[in-house]
N, C-alpha and C. Protein backbone atom coordinates (compact mmCIF):
# COMPACT_ATOMS: atom_id res chain seq x y z
N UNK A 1 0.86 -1.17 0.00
CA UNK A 1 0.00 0.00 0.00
C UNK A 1 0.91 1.23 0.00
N UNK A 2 0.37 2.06 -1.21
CA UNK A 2 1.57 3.31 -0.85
C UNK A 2 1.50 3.82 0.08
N UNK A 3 2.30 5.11 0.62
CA UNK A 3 2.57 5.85 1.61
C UNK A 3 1.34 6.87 1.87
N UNK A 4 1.06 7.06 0.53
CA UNK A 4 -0.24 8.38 0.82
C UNK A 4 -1.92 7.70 0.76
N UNK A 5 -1.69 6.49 0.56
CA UNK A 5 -3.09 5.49 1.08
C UNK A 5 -3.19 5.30 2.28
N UNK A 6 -2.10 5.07 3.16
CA UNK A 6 -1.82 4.34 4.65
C UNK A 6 -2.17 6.29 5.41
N UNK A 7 -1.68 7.22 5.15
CA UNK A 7 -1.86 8.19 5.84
C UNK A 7 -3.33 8.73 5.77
N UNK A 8 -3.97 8.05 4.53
CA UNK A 8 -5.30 8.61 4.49
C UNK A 8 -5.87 7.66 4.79
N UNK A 9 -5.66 6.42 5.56
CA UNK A 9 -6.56 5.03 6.31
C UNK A 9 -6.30 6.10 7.51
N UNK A 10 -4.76 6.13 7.72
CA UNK A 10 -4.74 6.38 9.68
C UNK A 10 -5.29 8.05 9.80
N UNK A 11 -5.63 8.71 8.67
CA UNK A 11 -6.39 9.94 9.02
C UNK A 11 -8.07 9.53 9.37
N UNK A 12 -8.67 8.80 8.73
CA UNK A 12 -9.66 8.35 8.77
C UNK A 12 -10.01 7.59 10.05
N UNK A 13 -9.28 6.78 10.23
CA UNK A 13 -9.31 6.22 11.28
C UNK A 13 -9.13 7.25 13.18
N UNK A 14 -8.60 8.15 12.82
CA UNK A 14 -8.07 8.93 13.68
C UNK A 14 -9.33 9.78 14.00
N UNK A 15 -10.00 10.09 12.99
CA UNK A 15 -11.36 11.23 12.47
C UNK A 15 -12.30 10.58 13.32
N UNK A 16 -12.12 9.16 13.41
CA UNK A 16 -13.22 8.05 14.05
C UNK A 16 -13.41 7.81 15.73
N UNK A 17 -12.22 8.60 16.01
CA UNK A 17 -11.57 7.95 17.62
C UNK A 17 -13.04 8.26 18.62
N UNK A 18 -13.48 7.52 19.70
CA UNK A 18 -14.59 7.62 20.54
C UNK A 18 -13.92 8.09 21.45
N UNK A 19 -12.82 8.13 22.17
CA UNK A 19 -12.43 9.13 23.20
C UNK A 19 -12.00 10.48 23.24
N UNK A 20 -12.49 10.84 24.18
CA UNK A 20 -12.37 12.42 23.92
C UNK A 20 -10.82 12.85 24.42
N UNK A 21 -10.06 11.95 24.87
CA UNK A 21 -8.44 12.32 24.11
C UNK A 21 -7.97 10.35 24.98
N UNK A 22 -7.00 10.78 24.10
CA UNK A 22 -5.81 9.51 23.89
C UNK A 22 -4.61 10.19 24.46
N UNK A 23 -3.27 9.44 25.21
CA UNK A 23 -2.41 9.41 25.10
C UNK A 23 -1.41 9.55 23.74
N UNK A 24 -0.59 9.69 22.80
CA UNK A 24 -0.13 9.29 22.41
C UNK A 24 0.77 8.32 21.61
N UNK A 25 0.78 7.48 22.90
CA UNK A 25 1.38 6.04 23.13
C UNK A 25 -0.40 5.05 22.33
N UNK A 26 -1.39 5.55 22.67
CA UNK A 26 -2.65 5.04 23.08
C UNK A 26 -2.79 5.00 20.93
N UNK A 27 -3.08 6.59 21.03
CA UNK A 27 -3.05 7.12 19.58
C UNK A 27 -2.04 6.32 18.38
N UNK A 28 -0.81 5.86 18.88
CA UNK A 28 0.02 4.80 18.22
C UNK A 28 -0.22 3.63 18.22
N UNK A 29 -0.79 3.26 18.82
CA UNK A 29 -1.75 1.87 19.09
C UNK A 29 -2.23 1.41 17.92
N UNK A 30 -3.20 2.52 17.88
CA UNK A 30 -4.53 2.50 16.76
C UNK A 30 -3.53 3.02 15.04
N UNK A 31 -2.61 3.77 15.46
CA UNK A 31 -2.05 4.46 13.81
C UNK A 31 -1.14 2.87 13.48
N UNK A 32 -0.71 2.21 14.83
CA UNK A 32 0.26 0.90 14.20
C UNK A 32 -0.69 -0.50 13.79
N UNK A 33 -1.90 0.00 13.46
CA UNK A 33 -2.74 -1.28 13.06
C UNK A 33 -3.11 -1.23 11.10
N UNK A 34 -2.83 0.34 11.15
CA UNK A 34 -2.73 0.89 9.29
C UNK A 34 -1.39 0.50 9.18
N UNK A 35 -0.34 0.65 9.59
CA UNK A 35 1.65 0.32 9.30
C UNK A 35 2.10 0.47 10.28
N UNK A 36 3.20 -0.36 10.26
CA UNK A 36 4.30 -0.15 11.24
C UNK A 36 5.73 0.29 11.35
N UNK A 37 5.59 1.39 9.92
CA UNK A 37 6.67 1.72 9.51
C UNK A 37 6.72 3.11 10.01
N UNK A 38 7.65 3.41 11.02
CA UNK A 38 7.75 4.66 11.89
C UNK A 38 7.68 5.87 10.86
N UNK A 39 7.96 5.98 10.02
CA UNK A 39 8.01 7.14 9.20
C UNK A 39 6.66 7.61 8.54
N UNK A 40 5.83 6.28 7.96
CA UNK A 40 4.62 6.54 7.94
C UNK A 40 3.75 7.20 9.04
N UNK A 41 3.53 6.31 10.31
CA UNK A 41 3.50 6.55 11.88
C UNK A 41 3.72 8.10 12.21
N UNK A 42 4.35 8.88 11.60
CA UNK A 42 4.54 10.01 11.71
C UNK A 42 3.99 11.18 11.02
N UNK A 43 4.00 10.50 9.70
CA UNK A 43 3.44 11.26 8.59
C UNK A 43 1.74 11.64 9.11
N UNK A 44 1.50 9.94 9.72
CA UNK A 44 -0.13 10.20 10.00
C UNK A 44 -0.44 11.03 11.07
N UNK A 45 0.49 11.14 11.97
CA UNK A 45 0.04 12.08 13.25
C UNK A 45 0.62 13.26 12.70
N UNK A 46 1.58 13.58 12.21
CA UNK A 46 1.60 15.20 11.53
C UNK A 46 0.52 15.58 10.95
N UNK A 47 0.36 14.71 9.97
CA UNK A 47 -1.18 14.92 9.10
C UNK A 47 -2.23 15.57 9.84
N UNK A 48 -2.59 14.82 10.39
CA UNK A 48 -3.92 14.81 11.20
C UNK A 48 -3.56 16.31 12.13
N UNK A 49 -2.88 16.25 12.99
CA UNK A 49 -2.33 17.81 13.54
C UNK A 49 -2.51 18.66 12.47
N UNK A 50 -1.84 18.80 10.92
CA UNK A 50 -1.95 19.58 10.21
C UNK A 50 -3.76 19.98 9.80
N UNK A 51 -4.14 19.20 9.34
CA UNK A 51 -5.61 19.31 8.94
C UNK A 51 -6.61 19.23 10.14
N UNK A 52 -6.67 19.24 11.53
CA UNK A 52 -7.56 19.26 12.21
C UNK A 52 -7.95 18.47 12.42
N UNK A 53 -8.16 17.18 12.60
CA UNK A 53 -8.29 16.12 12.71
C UNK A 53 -8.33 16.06 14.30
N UNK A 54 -6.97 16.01 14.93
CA UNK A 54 -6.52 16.14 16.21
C UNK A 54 -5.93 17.06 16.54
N UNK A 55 -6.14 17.23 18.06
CA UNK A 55 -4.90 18.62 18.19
C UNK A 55 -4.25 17.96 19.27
N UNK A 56 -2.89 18.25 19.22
CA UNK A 56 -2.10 17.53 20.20
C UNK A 56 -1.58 18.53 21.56
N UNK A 57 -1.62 18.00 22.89
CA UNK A 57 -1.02 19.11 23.96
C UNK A 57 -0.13 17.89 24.50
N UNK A 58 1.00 18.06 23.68
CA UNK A 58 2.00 17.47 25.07
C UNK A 58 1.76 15.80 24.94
N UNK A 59 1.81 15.13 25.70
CA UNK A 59 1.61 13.83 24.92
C UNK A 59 0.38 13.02 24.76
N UNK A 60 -1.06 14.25 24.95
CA UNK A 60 -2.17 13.39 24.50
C UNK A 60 -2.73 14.27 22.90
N UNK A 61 -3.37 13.38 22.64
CA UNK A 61 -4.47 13.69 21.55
C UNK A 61 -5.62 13.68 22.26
N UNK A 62 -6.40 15.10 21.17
CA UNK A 62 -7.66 15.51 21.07
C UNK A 62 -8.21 15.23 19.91
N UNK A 63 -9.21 14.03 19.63
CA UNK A 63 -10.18 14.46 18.26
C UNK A 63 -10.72 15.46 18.33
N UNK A 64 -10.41 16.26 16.92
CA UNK A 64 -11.57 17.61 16.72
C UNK A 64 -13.11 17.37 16.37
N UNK A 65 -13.16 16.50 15.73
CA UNK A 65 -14.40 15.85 15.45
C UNK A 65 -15.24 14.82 16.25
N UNK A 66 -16.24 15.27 16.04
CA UNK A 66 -17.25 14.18 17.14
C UNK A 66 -18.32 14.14 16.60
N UNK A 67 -18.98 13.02 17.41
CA UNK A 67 -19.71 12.45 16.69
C UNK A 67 -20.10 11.62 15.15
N UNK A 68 -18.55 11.42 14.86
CA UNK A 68 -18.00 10.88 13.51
C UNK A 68 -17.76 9.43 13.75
N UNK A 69 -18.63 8.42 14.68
CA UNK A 69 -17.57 7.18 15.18
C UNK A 69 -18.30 6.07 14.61
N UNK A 70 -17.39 4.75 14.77
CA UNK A 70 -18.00 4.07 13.41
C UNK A 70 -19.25 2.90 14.38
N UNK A 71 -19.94 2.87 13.10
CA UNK A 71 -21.28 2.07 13.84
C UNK A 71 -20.70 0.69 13.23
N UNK A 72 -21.34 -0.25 14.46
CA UNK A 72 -20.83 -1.39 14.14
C UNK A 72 -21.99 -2.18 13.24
N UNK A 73 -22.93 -1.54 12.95
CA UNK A 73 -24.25 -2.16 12.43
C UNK A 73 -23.58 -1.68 10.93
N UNK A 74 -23.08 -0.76 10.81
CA UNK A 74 -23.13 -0.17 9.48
C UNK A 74 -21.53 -0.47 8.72
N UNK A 75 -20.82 -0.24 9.73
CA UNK A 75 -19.20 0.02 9.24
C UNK A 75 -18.39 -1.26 9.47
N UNK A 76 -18.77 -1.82 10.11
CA UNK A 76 -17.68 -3.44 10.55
C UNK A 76 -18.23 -4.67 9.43
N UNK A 77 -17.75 -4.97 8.89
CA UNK A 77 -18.37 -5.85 7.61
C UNK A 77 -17.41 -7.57 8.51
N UNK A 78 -18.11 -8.27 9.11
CA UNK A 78 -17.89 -9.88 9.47
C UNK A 78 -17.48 -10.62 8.30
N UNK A 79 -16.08 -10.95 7.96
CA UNK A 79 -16.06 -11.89 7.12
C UNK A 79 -15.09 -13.49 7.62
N UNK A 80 -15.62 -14.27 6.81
CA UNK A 80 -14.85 -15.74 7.39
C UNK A 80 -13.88 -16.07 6.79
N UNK A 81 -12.55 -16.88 7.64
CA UNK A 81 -11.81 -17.24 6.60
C UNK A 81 -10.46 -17.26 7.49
N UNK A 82 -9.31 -17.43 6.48
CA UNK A 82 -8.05 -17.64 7.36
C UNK A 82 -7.31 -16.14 8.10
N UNK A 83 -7.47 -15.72 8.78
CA UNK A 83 -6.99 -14.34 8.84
C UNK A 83 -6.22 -14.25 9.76
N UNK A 84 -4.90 -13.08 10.01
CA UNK A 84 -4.12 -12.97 11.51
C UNK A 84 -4.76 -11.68 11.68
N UNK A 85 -4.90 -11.26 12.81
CA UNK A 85 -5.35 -10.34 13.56
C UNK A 85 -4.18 -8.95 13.63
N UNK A 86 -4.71 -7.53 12.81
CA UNK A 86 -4.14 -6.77 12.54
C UNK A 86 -3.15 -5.88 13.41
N UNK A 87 -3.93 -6.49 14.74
CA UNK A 87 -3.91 -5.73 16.14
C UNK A 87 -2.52 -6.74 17.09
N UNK A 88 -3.03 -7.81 16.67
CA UNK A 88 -2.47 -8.78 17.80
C UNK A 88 -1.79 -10.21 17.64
N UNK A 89 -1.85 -10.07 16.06
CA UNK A 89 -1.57 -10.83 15.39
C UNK A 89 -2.06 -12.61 15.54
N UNK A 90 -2.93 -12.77 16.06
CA UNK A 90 -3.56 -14.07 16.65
C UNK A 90 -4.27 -14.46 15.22
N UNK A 91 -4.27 -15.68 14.99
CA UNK A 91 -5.11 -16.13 14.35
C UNK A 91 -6.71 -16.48 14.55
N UNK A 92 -7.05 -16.02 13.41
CA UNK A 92 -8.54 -16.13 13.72
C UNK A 92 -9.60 -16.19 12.61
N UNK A 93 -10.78 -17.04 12.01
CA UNK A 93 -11.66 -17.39 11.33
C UNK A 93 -12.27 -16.31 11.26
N UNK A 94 -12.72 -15.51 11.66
CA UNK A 94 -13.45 -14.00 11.67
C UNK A 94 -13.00 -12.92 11.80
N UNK A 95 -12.85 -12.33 10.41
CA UNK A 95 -12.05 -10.97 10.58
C UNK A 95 -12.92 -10.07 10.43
N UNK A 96 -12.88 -8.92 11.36
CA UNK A 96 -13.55 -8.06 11.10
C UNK A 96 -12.76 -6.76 10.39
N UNK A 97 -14.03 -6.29 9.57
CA UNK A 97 -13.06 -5.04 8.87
C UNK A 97 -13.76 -3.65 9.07
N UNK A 98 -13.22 -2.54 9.27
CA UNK A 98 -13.25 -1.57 9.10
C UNK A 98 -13.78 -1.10 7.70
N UNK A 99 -15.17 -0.11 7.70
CA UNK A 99 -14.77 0.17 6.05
C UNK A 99 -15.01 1.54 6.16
N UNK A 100 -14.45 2.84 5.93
CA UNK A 100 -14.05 3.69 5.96
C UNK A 100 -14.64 4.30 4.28
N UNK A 101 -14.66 5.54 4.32
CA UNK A 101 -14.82 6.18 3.07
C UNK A 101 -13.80 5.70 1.60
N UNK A 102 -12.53 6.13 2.13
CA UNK A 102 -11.72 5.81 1.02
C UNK A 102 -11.34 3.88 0.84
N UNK A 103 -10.75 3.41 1.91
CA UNK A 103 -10.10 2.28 2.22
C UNK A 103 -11.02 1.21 3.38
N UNK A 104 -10.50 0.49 3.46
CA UNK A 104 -11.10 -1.24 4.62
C UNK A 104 -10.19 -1.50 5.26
N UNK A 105 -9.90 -1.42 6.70
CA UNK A 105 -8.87 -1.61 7.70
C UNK A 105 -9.20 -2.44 8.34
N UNK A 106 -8.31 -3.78 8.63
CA UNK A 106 -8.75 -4.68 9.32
C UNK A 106 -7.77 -6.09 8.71
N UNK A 107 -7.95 -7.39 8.75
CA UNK A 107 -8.59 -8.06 9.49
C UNK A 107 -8.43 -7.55 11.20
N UNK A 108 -9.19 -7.62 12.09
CA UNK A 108 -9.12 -7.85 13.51
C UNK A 108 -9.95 -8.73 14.10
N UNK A 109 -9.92 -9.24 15.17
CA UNK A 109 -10.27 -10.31 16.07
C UNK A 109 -11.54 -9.43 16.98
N UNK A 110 -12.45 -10.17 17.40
CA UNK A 110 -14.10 -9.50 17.92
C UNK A 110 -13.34 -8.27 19.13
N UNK A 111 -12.32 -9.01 20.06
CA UNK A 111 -11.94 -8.20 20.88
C UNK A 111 -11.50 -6.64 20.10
N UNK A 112 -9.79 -7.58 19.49
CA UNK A 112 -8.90 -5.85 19.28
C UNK A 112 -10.06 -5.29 18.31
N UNK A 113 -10.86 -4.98 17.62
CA UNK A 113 -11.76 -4.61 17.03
C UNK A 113 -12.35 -3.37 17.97
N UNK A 114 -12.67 -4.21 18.96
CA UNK A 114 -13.64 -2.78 20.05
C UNK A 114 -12.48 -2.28 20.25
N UNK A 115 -11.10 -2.55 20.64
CA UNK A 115 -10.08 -1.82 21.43
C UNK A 115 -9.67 -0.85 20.63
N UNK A 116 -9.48 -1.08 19.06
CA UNK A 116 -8.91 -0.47 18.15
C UNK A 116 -10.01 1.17 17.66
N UNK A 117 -11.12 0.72 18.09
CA UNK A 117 -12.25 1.56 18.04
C UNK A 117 -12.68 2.70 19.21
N UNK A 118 -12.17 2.41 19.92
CA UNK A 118 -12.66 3.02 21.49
C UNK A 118 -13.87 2.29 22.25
N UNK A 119 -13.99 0.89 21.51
CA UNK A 119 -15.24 0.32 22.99
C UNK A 119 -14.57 -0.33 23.97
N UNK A 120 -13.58 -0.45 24.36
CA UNK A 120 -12.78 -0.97 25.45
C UNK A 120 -12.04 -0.31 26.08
C-alpha cells in the first residue's frame, strides 16, 4: 500500500476515535494497526495535527471531530476465513473489517476490534 493510502486510512481512522483524548502512546496503538513503519506513523500524526483532525497538547491527543464514530451495524463488515489479527496478530476465522470512506482496515479479532475503536 503506498505511503499516501496508509496516511489517508490512519487519518480516517483517527477522524473516528470515541475518546475524547488519547495518550499518544494510546493514539500509536490504533495508527500501528494501518503500518508499522515509523516514518509513515509520523506522517499520519503530523497529518492529522496539520488538517484538524486532532490537536495535540503534550503527549495526548484531542479528536476535533465528534460524533463521527464508526457504527458497528453499518461500518464493521464480518467476514470468514483464514486471517491474523491486525492488532495482535492471533489467528482467527473471523475478521472483522473496518470500512471507511476511502479504504477497509482490518482483518481484527471481535476483541482488538472494540479496542482499536474506542469500545474498550
Amino acid at each position: 500500500m503506498p505511503s499516501d493510502d496508509r496516511v489517508a486510512l490512519g487519518l480516517e481512522l483517527l477522524a473516528h476515535l470515541e475518546h475524547p483524548e488519547l495518550s499518544v502512546k494510546e493514539a500509536m496503538d490504533r495508527i500501528e494497526t494501518v503500518t508499522t513503519d515509523p516514518q509513515v506513523q509520523r506522517e499520519i500524526l503530523e497529518a492529522a495535527e496539520r488538517e484538524g483532525v486532532v490537536e495535540r497538547d503534550g503527549g495526548t491527543i484531542h479528536p476535533t471531530r465528534t460524533g463521527t464514530y464508526v457504527s458497528f451495524e453499518r461500518d464493521v463488515v464480518v467476514k470468514t476465513g483464514e486471517f491474523d489479527c491486525r492488532r495482535c496478530g492471533a489467528g482467527i476465522s473471523e475478521g472483522h473489517f473496518v470500512t471507511f470512506d476511502n479504504d477497509e482496515l482490518g482483518p481484527f479479532g471481535s476483541t482488538c476490534i472494540r479496542k482499536v475503536l474506542g469500545r474498550d
